[in-house]
PDB file of N, CA and C in Angstrom:
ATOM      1  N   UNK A   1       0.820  -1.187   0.000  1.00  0.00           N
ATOM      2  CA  UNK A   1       0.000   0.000   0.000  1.00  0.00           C
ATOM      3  C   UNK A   1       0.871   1.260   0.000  1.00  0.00           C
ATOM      4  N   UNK A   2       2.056   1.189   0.914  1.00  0.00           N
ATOM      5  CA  UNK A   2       2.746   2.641   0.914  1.00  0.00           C
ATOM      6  C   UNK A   2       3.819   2.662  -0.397  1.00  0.00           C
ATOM      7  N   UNK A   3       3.942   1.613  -1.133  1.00  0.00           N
ATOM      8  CA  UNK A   3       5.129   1.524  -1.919  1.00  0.00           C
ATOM      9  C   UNK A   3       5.308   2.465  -2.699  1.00  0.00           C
ATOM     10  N   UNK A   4       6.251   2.754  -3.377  1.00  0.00           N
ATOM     11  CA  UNK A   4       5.790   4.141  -4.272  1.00  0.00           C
ATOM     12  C   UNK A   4       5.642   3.202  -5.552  1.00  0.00           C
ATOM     13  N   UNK A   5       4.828   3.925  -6.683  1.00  0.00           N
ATOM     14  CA  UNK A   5       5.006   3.054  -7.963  1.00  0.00           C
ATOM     15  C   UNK A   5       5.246   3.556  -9.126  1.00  0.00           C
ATOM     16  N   UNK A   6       6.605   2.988  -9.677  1.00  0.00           N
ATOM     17  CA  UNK A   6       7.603   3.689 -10.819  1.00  0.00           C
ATOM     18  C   UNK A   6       6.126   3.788 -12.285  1.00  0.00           C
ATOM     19  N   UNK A   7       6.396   5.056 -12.795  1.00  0.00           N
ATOM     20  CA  UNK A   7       5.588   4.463 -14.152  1.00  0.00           C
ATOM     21  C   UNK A   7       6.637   4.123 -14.797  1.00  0.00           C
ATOM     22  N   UNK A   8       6.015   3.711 -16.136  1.00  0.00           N
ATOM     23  CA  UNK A   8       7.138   2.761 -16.954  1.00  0.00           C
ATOM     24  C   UNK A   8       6.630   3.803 -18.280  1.00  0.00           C
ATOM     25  N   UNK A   9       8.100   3.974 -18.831  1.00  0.00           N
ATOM     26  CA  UNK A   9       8.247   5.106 -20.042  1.00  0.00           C
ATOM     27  C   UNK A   9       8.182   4.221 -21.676  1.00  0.00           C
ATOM     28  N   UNK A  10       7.204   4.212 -22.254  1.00  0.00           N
ATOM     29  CA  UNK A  10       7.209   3.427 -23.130  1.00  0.00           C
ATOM     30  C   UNK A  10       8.566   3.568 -24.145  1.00  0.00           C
ATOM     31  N   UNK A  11       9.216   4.871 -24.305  1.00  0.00           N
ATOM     32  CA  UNK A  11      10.282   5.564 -24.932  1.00  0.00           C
ATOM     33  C   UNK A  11      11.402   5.684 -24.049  1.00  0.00           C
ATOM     34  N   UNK A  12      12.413   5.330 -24.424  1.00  0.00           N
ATOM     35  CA  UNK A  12      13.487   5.360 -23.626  1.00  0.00           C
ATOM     36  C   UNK A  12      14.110   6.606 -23.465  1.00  0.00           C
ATOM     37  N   UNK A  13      14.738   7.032 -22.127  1.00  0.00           N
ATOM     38  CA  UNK A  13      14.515   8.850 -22.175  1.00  0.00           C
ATOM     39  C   UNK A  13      15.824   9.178 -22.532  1.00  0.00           C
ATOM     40  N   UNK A  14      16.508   8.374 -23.332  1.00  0.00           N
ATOM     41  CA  UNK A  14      18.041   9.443 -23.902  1.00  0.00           C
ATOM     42  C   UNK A  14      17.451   9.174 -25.289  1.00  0.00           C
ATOM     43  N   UNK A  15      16.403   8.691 -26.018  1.00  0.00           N
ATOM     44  CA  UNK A  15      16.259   8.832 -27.212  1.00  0.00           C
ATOM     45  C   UNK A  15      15.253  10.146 -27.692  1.00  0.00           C
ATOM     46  N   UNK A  16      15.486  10.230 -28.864  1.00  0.00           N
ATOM     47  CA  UNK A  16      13.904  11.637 -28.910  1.00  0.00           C
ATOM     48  C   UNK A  16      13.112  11.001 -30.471  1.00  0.00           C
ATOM     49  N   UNK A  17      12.436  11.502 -30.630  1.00  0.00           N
ATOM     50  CA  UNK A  17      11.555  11.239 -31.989  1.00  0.00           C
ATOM     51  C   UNK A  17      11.679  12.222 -32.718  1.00  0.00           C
ATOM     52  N   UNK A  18      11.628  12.189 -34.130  1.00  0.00           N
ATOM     53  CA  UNK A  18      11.935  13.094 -34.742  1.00  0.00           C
ATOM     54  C   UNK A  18      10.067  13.504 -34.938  1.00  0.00           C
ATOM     55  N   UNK A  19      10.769  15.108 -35.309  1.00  0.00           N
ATOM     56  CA  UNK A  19       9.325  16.132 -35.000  1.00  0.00           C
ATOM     57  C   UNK A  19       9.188  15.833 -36.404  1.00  0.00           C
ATOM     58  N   UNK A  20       7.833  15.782 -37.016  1.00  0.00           N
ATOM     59  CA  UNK A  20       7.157  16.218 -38.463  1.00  0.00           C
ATOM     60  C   UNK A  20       6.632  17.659 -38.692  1.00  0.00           C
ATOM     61  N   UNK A  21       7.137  18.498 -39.332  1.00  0.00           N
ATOM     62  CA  UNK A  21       6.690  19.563 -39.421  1.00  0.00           C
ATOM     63  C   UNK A  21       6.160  19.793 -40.912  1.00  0.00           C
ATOM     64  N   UNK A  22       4.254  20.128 -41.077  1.00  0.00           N
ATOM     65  CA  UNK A  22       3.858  19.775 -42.182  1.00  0.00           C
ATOM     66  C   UNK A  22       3.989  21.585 -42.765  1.00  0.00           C
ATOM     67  N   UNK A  23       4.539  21.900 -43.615  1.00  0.00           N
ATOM     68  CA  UNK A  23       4.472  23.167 -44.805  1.00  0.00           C
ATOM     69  C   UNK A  23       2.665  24.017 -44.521  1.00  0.00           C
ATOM     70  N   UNK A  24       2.851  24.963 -44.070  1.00  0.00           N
ATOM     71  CA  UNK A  24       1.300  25.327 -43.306  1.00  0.00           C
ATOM     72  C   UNK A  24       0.980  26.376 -44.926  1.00  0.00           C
ATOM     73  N   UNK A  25      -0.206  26.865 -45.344  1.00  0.00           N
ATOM     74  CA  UNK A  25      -0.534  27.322 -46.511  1.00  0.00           C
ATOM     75  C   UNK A  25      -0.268  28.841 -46.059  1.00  0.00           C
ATOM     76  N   UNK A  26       0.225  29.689 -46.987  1.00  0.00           N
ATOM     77  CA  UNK A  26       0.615  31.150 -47.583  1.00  0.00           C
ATOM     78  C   UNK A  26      -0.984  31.583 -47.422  1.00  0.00           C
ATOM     79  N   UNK A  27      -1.546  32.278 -46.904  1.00  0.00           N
ATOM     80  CA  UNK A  27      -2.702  33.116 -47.012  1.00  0.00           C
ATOM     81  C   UNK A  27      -2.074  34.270 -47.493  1.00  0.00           C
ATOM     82  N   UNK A  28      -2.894  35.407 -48.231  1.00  0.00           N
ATOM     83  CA  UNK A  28      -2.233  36.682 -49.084  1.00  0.00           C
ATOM     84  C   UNK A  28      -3.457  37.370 -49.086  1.00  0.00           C
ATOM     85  N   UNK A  29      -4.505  36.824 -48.255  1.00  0.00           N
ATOM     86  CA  UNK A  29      -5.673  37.769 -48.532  1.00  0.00           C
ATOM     87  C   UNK A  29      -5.357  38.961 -47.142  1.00  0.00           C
ATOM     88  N   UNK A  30      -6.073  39.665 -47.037  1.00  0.00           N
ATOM     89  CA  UNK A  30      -6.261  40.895 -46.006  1.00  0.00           C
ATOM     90  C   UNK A  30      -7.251  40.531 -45.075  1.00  0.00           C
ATOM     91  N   UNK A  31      -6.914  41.086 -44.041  1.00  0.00           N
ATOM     92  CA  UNK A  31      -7.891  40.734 -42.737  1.00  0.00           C
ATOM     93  C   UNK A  31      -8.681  42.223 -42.731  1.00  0.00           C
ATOM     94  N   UNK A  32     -10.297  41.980 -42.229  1.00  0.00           N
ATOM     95  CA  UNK A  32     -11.187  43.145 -42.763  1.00  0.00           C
ATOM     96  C   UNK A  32     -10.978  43.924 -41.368  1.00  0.00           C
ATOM     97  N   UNK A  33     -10.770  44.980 -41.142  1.00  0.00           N
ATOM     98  CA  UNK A  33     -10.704  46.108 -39.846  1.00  0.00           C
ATOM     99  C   UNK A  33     -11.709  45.925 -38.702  1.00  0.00           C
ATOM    100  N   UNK A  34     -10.977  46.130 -37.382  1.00  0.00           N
ATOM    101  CA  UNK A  34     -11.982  45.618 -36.647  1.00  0.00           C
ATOM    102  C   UNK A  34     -13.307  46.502 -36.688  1.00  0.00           C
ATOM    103  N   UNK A  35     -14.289  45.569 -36.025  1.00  0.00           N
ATOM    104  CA  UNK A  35     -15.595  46.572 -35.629  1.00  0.00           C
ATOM    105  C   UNK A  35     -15.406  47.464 -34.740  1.00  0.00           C
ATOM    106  N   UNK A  36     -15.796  48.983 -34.679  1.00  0.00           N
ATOM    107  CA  UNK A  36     -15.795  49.539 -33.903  1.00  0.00           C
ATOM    108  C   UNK A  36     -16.369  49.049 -32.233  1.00  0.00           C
ATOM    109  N   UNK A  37     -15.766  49.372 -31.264  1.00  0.00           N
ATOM    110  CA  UNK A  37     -16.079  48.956 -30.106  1.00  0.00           C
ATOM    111  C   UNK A  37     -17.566  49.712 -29.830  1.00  0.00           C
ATOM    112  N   UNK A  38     -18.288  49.009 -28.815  1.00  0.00           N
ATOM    113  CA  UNK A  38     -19.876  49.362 -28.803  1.00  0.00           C
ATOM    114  C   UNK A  38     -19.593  50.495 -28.037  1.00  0.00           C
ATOM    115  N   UNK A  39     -20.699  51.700 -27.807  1.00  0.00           N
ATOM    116  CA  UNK A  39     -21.046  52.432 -27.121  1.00  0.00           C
ATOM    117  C   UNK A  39     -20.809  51.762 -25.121  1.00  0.00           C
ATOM    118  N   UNK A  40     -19.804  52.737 -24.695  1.00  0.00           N
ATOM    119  CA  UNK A  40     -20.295  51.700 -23.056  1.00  0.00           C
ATOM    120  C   UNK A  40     -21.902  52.187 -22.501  1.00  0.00           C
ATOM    121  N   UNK A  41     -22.240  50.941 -21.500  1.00  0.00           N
ATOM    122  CA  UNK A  41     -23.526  51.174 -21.301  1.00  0.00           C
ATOM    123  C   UNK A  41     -23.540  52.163 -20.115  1.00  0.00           C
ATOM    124  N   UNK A  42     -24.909  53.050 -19.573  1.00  0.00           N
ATOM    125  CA  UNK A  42     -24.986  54.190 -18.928  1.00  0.00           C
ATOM    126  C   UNK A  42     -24.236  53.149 -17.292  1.00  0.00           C
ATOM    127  N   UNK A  43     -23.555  53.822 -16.489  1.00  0.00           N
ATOM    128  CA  UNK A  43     -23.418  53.023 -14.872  1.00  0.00           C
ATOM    129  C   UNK A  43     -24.218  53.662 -14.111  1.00  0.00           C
ATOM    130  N   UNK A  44     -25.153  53.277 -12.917  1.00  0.00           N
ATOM    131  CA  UNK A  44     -25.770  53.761 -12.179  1.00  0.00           C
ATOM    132  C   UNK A  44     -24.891  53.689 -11.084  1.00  0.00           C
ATOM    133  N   UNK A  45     -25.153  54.730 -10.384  1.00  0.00           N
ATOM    134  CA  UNK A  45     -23.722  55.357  -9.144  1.00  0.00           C
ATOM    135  C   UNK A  45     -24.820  54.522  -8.341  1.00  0.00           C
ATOM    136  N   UNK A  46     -24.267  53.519  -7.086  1.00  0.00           N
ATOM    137  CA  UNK A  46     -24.631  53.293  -5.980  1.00  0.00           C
ATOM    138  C   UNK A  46     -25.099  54.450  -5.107  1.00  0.00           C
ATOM    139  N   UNK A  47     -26.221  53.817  -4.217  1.00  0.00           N
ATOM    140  CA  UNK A  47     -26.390  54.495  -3.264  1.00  0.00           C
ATOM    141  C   UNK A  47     -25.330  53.984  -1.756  1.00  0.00           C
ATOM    142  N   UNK A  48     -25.284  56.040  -1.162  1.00  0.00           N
ATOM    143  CA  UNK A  48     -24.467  55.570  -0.363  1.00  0.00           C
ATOM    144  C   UNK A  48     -24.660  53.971   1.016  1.00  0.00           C
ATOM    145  N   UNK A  49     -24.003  53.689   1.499  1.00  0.00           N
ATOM    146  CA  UNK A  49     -24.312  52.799   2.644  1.00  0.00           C
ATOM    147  C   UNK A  49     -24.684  53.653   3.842  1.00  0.00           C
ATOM    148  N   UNK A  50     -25.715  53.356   4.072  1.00  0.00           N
ATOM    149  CA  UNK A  50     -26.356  54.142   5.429  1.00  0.00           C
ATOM    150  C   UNK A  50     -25.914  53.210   7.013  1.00  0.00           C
ATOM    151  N   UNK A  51     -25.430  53.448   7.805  1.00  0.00           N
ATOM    152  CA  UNK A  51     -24.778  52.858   8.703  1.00  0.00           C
ATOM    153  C   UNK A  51     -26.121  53.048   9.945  1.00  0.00           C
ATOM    154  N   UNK A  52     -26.692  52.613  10.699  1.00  0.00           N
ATOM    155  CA  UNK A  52     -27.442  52.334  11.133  1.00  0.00           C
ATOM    156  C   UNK A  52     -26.972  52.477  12.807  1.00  0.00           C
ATOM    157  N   UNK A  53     -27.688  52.438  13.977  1.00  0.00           N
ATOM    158  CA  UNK A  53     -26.683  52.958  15.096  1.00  0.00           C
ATOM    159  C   UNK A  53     -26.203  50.961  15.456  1.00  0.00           C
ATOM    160  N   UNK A  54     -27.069  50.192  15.039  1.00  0.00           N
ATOM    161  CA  UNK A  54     -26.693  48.532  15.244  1.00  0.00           C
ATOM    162  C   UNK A  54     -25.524  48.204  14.177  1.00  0.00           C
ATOM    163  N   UNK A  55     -25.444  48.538  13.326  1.00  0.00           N
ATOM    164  CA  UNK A  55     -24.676  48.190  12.631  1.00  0.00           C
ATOM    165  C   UNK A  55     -23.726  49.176  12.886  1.00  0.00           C
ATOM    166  N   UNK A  56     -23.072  50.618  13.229  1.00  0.00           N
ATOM    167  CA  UNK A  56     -22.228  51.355  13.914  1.00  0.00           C
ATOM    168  C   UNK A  56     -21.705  50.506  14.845  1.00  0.00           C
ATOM    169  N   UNK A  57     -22.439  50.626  15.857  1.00  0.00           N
ATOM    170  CA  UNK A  57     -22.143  49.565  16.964  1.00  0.00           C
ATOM    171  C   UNK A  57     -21.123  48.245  16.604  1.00  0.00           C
ATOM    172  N   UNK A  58     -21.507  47.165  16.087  1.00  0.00           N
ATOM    173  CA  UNK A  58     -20.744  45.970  15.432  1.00  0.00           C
ATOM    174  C   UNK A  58     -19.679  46.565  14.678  1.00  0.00           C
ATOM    175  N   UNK A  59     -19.680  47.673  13.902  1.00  0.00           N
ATOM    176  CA  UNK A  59     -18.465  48.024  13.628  1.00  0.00           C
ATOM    177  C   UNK A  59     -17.407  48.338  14.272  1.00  0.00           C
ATOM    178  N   UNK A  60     -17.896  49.314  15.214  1.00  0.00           N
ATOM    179  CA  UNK A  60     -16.838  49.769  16.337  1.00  0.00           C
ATOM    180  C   UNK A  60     -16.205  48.716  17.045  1.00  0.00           C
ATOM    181  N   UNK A  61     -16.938  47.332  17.258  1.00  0.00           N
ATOM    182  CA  UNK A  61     -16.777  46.324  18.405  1.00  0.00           C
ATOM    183  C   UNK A  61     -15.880  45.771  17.276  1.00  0.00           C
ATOM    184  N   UNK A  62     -16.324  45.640  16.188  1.00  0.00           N
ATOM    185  CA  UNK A  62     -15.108  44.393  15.580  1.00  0.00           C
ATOM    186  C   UNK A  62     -13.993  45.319  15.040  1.00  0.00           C
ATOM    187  N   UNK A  63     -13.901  46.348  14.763  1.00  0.00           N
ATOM    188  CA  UNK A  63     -12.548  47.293  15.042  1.00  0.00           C
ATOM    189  C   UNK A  63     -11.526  47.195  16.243  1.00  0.00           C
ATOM    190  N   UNK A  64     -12.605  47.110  16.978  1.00  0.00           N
ATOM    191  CA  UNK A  64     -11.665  47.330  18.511  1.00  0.00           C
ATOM    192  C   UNK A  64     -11.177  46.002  18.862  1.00  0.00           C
ATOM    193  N   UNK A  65     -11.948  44.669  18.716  1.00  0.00           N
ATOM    194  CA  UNK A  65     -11.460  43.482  18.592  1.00  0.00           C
ATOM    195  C   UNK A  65     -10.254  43.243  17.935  1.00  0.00           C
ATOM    196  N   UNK A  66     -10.090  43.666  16.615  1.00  0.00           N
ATOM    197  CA  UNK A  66      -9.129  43.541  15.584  1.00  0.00           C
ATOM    198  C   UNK A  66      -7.823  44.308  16.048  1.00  0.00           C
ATOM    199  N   UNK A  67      -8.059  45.732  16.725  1.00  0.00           N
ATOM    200  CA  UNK A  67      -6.858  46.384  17.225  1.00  0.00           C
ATOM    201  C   UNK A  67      -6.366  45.459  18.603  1.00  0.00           C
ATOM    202  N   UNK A  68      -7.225  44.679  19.703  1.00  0.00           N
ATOM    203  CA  UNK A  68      -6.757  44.245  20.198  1.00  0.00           C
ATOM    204  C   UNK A  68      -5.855  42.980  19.942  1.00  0.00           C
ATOM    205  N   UNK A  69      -6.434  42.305  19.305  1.00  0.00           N
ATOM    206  CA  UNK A  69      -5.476  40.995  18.926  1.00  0.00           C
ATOM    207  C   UNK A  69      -4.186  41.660  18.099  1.00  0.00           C
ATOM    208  N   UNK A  70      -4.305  42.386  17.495  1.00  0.00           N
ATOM    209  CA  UNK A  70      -3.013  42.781  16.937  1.00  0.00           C
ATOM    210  C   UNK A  70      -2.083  43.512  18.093  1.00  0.00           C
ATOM    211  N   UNK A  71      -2.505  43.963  18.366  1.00  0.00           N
ATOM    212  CA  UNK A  71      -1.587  44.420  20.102  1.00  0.00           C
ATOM    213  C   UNK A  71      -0.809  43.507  20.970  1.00  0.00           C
ATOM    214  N   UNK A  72      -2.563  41.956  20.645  1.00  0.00           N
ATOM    215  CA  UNK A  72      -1.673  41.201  22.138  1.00  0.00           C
ATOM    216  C   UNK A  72      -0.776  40.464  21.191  1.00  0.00           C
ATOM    217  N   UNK A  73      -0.492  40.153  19.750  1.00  0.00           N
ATOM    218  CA  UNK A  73       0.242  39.461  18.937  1.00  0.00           C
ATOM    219  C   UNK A  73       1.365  40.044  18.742  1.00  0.00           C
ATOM    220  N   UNK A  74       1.427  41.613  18.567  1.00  0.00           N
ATOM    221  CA  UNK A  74       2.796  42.221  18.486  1.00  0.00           C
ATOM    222  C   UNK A  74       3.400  42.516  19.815  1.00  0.00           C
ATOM    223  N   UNK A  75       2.468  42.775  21.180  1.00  0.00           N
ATOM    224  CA  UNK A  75       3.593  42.582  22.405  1.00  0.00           C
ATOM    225  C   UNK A  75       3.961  41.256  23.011  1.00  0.00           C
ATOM    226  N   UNK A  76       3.569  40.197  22.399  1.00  0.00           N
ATOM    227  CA  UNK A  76       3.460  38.845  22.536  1.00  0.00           C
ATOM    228  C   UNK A  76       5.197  38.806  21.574  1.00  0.00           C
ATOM    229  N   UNK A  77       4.990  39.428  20.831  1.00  0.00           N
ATOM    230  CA  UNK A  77       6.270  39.180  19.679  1.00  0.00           C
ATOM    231  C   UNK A  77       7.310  39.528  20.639  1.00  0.00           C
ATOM    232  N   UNK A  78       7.206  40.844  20.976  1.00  0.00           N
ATOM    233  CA  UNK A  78       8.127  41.977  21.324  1.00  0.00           C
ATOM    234  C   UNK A  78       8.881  41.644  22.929  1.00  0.00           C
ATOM    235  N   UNK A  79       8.071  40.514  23.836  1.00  0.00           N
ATOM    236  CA  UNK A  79       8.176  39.807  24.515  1.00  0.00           C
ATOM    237  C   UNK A  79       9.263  38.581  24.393  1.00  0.00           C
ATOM    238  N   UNK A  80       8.672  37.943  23.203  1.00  0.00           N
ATOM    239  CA  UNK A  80       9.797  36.457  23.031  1.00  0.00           C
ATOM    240  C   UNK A  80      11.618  37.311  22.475  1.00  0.00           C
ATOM    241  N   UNK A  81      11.561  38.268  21.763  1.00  0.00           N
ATOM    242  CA  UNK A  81      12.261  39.128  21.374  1.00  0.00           C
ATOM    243  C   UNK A  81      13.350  39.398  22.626  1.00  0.00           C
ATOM    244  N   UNK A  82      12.902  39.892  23.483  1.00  0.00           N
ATOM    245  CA  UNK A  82      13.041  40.456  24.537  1.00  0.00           C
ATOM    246  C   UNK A  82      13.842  39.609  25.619  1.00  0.00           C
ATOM    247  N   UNK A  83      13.581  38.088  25.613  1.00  0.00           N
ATOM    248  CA  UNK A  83      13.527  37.337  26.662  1.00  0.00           C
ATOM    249  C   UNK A  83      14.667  36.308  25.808  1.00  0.00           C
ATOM    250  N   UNK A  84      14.376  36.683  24.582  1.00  0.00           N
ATOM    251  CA  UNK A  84      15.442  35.783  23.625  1.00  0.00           C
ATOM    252  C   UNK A  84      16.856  36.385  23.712  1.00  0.00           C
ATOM    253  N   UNK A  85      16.971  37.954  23.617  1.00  0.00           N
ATOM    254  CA  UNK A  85      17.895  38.988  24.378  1.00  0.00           C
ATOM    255  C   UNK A  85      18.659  38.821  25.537  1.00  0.00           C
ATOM    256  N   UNK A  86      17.655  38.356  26.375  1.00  0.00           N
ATOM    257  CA  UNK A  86      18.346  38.449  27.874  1.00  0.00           C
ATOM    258  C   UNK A  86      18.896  36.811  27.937  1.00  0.00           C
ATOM    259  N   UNK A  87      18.236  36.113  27.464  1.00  0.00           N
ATOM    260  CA  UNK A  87      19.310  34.438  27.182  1.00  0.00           C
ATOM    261  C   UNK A  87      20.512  34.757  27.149  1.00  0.00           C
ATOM    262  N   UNK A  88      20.627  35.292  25.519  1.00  0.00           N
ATOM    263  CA  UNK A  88      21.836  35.345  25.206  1.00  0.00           C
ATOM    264  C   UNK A  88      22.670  36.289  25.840  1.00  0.00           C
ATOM    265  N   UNK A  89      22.145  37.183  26.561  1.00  0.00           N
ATOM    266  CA  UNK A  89      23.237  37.992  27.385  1.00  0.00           C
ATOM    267  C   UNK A  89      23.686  37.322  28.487  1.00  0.00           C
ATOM    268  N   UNK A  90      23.140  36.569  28.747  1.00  0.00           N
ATOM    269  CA  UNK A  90      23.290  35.552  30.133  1.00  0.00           C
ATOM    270  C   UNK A  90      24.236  34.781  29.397  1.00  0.00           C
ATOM    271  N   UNK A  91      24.145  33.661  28.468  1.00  0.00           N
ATOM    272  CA  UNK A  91      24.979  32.639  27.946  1.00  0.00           C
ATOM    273  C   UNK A  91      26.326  33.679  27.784  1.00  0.00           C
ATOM    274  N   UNK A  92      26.670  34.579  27.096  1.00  0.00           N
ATOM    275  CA  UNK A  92      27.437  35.864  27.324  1.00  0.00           C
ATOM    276  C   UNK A  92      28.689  35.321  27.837  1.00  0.00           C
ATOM    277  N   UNK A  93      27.947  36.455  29.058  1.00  0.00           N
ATOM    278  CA  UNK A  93      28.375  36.602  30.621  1.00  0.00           C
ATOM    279  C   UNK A  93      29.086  35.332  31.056  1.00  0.00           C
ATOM    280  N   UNK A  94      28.014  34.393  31.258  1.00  0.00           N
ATOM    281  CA  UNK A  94      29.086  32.931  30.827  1.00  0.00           C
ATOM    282  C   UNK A  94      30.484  32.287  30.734  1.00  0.00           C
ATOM    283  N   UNK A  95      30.155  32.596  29.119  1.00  0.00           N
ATOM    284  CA  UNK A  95      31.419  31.820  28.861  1.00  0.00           C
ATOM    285  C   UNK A  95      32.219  32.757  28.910  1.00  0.00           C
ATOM    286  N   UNK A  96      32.089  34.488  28.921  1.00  0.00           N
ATOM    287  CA  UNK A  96      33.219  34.791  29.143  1.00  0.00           C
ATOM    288  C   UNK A  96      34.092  35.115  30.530  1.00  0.00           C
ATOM    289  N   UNK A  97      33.298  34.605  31.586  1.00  0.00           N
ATOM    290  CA  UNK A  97      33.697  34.424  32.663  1.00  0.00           C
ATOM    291  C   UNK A  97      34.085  32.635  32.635  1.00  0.00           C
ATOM    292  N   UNK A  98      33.969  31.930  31.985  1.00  0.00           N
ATOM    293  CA  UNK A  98      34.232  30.782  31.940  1.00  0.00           C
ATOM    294  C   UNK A  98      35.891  30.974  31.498  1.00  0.00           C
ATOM    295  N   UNK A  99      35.789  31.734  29.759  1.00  0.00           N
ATOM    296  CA  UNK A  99      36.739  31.812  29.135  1.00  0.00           C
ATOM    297  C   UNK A  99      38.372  32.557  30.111  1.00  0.00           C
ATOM    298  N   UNK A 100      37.393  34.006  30.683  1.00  0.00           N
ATOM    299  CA  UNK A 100      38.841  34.338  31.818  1.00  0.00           C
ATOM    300  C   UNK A 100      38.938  33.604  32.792  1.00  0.00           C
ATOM    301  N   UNK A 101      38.447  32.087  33.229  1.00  0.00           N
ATOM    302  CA  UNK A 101      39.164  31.925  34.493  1.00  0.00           C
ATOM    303  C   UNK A 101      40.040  30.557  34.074  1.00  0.00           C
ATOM    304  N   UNK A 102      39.929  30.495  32.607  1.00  0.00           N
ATOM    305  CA  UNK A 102      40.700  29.522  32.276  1.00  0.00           C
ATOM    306  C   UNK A 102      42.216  30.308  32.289  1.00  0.00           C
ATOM    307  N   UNK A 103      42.784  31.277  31.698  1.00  0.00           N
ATOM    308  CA  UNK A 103      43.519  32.517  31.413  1.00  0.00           C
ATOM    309  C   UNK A 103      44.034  32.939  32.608  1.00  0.00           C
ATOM    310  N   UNK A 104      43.561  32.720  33.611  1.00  0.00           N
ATOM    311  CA  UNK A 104      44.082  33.053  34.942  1.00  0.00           C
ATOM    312  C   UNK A 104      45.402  32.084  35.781  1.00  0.00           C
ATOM    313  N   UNK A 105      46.703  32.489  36.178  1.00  0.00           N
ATOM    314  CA  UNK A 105      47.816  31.991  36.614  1.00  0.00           C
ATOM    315  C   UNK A 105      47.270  31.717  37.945  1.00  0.00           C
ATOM    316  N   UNK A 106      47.305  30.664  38.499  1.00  0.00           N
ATOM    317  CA  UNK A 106      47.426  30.520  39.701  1.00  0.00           C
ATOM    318  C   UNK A 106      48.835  29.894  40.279  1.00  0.00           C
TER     319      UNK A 106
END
């Protein structure tokens, strides 16, 4: 069931076939000018969207939703950032207190 399964190439792939290319006919006549493009049709302008104080409402709420998650996602970022910083200042500190007490004559 998991096996993989080779297809099989009826043509062997370092050979090629030779292409037939048939002599296509000389046309000499003229092509007739296009039709003029139609008149565009009249557009009727929308009416504006009337915002309603319920539908205001749901707007404001899913605005303010949307600014929050993007807040807690970018100080959520700005956090791992942060904490990824202070690792490596620690690992640092470290080895180079590791490194001078090798360096040291006793």
């Amino acid at each position: 069931m998991l096996h993989p399964k080779i297809p099989t190439n009826p043509v062997p792939t370092g050979t090629r076939r030779p292409t037939v290319h048939t002599p296509t006919a000389i046309h000499t006549h003229q092509t007739p000018p296009p039709a003029p493009a139609p008149a565009p049709a009249p557009t009727q302008v929308p009416a504006p969207a009337r915002l309603t104080p319920g539908s205001l409402a749901a707007l404001v709420a899913g605005g303010t939703g949307v600014v929050l998650v993007v807040g807690a996602v970018a100080v959520s970022l700005l956090l791992a950032v942060a904490i990824t910083a202070a690792s490596v200042a620690v690992c640092a500190v470290v080895l180079r207190s590791l490194l001078n007490g090798q360096h040291r004559e006793y």
